[in-house]
PDB file of N, CA and C in Angstrom:
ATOM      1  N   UNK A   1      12.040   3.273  -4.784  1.00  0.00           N
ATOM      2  CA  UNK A   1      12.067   4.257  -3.747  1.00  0.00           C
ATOM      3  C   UNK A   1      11.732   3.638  -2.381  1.00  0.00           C
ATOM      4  N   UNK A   2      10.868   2.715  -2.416  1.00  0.00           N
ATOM      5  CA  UNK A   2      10.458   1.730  -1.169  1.00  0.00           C
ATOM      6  C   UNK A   2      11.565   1.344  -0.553  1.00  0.00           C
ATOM      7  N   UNK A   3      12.426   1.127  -1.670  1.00  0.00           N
ATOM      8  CA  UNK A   3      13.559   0.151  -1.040  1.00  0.00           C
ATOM      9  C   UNK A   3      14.347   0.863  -0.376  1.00  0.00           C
ATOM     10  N   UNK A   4      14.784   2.238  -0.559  1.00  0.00           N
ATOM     11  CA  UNK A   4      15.366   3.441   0.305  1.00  0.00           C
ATOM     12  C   UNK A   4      14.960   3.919   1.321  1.00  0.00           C
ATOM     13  N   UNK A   5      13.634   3.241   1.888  1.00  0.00           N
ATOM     14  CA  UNK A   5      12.896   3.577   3.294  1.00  0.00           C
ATOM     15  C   UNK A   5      13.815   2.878   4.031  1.00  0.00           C
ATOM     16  N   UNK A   6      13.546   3.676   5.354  1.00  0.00           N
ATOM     17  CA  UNK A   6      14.201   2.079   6.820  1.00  0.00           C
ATOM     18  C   UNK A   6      13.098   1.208   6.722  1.00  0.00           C
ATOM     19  N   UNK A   7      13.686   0.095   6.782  1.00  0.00           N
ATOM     20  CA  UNK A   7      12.768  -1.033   7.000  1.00  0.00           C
ATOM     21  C   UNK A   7      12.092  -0.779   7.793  1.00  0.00           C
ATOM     22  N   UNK A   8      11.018  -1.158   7.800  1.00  0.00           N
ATOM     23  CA  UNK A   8       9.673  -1.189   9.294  1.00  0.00           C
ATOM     24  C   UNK A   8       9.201   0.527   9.150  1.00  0.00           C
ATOM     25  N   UNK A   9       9.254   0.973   7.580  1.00  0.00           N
ATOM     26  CA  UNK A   9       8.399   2.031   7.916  1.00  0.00           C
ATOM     27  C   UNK A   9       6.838   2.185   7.493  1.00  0.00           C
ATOM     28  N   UNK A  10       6.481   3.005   8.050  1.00  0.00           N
ATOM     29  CA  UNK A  10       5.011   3.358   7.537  1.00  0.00           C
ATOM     30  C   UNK A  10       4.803   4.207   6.250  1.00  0.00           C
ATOM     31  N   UNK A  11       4.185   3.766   5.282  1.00  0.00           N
ATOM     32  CA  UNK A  11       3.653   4.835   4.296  1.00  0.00           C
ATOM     33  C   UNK A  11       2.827   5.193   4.041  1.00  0.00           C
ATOM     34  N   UNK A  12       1.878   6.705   4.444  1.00  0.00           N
ATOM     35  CA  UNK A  12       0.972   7.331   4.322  1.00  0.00           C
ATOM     36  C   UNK A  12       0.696   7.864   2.850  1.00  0.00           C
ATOM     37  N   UNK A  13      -0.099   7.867   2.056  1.00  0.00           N
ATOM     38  CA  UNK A  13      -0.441   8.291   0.900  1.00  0.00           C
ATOM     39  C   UNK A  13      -1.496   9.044   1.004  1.00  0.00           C
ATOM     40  N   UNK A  14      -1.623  10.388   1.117  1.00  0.00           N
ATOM     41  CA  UNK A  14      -2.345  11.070   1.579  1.00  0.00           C
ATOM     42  C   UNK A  14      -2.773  12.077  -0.341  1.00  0.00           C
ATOM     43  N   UNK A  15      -2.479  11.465  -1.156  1.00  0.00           N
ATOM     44  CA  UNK A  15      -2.350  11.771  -2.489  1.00  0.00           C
ATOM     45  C   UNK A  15      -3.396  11.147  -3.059  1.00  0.00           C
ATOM     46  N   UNK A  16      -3.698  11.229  -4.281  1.00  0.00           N
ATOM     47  CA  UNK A  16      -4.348  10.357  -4.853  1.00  0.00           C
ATOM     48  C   UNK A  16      -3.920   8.295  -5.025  1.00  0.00           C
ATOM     49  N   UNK A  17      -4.710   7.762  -5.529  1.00  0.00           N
ATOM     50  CA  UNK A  17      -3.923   6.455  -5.472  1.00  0.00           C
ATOM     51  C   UNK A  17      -3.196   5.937  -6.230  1.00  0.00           C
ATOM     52  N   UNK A  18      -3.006   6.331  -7.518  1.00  0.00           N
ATOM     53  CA  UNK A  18      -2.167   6.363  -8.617  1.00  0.00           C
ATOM     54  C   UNK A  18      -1.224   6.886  -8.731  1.00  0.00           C
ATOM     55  N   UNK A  19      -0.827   7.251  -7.932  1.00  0.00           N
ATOM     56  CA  UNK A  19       0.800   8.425  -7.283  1.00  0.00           C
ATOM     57  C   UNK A  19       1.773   7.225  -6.795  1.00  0.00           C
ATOM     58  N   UNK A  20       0.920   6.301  -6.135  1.00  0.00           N
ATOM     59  CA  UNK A  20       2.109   5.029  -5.428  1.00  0.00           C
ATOM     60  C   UNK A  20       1.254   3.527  -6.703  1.00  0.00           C
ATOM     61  N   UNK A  21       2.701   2.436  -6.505  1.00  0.00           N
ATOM     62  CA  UNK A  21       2.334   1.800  -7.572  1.00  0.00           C
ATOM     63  C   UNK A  21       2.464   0.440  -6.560  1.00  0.00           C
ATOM     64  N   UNK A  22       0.502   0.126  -6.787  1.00  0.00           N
ATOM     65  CA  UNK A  22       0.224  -0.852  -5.631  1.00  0.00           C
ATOM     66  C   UNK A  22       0.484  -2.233  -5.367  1.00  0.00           C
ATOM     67  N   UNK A  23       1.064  -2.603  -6.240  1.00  0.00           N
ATOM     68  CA  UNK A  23       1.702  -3.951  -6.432  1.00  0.00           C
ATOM     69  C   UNK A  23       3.040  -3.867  -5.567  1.00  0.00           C
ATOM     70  N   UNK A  24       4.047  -2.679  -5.905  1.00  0.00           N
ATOM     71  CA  UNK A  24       5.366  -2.584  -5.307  1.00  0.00           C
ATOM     72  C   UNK A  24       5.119  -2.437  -3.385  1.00  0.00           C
ATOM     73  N   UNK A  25       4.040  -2.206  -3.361  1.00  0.00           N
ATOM     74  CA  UNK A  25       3.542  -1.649  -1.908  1.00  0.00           C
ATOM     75  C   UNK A  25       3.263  -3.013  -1.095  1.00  0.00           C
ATOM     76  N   UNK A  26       1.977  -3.247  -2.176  1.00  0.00           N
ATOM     77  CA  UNK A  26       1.804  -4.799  -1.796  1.00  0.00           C
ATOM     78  C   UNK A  26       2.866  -5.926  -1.119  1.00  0.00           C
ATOM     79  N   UNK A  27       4.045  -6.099  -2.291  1.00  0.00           N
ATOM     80  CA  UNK A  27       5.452  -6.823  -1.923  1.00  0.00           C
ATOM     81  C   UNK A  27       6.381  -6.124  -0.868  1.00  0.00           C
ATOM     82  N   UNK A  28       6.233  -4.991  -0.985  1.00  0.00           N
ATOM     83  CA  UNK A  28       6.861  -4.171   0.449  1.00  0.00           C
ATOM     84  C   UNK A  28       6.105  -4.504   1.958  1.00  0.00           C
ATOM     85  N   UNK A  29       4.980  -4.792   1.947  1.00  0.00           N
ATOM     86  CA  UNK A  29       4.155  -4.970   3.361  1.00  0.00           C
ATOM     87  C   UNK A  29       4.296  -6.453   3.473  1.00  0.00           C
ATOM     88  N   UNK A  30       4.601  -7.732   2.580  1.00  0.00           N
ATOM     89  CA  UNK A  30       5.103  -9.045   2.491  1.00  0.00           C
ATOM     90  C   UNK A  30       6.430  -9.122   2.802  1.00  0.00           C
ATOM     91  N   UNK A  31       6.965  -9.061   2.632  1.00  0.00           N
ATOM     92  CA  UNK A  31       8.296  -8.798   2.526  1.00  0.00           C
ATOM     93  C   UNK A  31       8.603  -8.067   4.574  1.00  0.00           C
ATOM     94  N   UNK A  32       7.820  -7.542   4.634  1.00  0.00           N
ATOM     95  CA  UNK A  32       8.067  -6.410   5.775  1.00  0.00           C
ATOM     96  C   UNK A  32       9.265  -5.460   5.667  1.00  0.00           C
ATOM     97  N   UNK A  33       9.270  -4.911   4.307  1.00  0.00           N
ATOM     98  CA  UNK A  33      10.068  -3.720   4.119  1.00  0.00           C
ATOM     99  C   UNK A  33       8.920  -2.431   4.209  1.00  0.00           C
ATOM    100  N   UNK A  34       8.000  -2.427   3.948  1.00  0.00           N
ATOM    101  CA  UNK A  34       6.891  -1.760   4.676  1.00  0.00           C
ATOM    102  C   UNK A  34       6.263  -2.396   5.846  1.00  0.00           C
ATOM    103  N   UNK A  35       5.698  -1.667   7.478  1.00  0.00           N
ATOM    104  CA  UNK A  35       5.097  -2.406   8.228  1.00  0.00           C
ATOM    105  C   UNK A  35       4.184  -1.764   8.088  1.00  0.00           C
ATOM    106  N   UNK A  36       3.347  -0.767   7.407  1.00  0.00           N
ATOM    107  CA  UNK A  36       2.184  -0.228   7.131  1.00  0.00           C
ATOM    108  C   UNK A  36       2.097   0.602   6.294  1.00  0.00           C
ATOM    109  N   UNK A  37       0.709   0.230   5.718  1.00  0.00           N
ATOM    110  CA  UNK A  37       0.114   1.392   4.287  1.00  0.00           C
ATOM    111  C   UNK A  37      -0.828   2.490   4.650  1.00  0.00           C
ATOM    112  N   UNK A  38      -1.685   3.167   4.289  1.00  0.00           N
ATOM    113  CA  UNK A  38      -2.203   4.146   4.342  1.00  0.00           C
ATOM    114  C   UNK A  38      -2.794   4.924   3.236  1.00  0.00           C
ATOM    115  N   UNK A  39      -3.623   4.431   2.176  1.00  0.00           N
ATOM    116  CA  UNK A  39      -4.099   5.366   1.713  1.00  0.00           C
ATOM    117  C   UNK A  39      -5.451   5.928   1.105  1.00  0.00           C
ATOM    118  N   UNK A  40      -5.479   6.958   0.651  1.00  0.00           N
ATOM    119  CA  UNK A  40      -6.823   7.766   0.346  1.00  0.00           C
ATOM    120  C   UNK A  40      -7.892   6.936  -0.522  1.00  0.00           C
ATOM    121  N   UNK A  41      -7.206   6.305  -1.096  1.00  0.00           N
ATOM    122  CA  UNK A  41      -8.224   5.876  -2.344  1.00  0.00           C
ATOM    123  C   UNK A  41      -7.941   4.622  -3.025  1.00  0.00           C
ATOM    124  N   UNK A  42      -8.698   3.637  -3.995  1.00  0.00           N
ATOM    125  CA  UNK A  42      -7.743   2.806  -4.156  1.00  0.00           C
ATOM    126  C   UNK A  42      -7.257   2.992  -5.563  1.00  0.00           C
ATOM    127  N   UNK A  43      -6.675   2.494  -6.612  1.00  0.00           N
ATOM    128  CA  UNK A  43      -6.685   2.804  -8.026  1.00  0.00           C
ATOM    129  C   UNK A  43      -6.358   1.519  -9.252  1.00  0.00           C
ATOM    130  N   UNK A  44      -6.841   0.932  -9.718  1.00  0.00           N
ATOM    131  CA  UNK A  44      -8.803   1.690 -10.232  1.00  0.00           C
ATOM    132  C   UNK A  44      -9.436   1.956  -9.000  1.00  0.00           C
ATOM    133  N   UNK A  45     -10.652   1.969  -9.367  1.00  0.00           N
ATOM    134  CA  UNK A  45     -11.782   2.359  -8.475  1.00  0.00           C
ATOM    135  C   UNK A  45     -13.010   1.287  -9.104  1.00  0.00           C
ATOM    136  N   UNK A  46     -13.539   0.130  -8.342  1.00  0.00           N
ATOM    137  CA  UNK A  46     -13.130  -0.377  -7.083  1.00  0.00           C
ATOM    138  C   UNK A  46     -11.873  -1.436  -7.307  1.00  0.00           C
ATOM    139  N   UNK A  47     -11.470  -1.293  -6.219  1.00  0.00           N
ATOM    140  CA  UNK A  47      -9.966  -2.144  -6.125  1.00  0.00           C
ATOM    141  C   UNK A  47     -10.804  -3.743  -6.798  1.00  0.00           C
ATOM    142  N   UNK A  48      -9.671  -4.284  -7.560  1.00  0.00           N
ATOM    143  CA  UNK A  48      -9.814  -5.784  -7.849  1.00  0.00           C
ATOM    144  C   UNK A  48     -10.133  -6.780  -6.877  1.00  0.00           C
ATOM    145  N   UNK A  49     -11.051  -7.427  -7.006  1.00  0.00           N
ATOM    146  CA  UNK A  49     -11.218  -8.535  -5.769  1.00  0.00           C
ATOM    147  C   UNK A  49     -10.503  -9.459  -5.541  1.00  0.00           C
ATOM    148  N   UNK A  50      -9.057  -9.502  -5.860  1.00  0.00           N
ATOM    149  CA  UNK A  50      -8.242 -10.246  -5.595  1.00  0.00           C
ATOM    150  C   UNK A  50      -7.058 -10.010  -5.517  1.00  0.00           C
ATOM    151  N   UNK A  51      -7.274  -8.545  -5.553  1.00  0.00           N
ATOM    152  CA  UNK A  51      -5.708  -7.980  -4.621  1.00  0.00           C
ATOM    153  C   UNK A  51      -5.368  -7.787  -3.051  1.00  0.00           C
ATOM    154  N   UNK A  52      -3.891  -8.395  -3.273  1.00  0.00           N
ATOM    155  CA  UNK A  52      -3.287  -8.748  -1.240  1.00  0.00           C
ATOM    156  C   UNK A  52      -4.077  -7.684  -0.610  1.00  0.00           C
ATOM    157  N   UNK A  53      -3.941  -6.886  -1.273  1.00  0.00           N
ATOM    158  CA  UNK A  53      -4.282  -5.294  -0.219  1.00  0.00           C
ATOM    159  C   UNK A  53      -5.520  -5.771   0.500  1.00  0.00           C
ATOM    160  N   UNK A  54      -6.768  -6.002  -0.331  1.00  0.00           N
ATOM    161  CA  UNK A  54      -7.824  -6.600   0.647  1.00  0.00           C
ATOM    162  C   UNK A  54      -8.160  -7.285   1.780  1.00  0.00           C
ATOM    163  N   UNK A  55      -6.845  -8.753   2.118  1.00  0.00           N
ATOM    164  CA  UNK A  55      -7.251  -9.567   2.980  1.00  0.00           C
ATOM    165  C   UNK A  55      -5.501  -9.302   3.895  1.00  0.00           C
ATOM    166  N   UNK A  56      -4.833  -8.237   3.354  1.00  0.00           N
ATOM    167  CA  UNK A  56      -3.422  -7.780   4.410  1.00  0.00           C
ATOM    168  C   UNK A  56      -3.671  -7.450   5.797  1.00  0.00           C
ATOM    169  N   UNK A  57      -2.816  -7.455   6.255  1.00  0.00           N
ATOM    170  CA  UNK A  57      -2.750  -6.929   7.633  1.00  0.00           C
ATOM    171  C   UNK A  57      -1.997  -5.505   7.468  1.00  0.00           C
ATOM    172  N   UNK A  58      -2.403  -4.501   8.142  1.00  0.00           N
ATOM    173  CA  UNK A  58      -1.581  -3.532   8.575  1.00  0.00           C
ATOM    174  C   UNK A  58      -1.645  -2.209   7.046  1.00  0.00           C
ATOM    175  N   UNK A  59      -2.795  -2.064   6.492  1.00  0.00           N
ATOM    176  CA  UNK A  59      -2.541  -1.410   5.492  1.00  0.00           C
ATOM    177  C   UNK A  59      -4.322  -0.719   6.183  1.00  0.00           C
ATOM    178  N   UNK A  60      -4.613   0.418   5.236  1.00  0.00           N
ATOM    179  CA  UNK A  60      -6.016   0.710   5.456  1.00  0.00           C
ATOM    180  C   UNK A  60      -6.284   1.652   4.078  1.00  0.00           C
ATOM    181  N   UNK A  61      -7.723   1.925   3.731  1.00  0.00           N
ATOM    182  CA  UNK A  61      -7.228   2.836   2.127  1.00  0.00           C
ATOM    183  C   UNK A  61      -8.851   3.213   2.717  1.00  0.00           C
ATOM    184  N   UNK A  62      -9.529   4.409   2.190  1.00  0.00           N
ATOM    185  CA  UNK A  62     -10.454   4.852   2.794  1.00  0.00           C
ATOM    186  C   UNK A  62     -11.800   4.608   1.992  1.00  0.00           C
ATOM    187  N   UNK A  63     -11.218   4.630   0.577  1.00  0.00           N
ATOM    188  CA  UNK A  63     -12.541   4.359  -0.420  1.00  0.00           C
ATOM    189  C   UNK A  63     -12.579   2.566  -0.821  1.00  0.00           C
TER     190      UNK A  63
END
């Protein structure tokens, strides 16, 4: 479904965090088929200490 965005969009996840699948997100904000993330929570809970999401640019997650 990522891949059906315009390039350079933003995705807000204003859902829980298990609704979007964070690996595909991850390679979308690398890639720059996403230029930003957005979301509520991370999933699991606490995010792995060695996922991109942590040390990315341009993403933010609140928990």
């Amino acid at each position: 479904m990522i891949a059906r965005m315009k390039r350079g969009a933003y995705l807000v996840n204003t859902a829980r965090g298990k609704i979007c699948n964070r690996d595909a997100i991850a390679r979308a904000l690398e890639s720059g088929q996403l230029a930003g993330y957005a979301g509520d929570v991370w999933f699991p809970q606490p995010a792995p200490k060695d996922h991109p999401w942590r040390s990315m640019p341009h993403h933010a997650c609140e928990r």
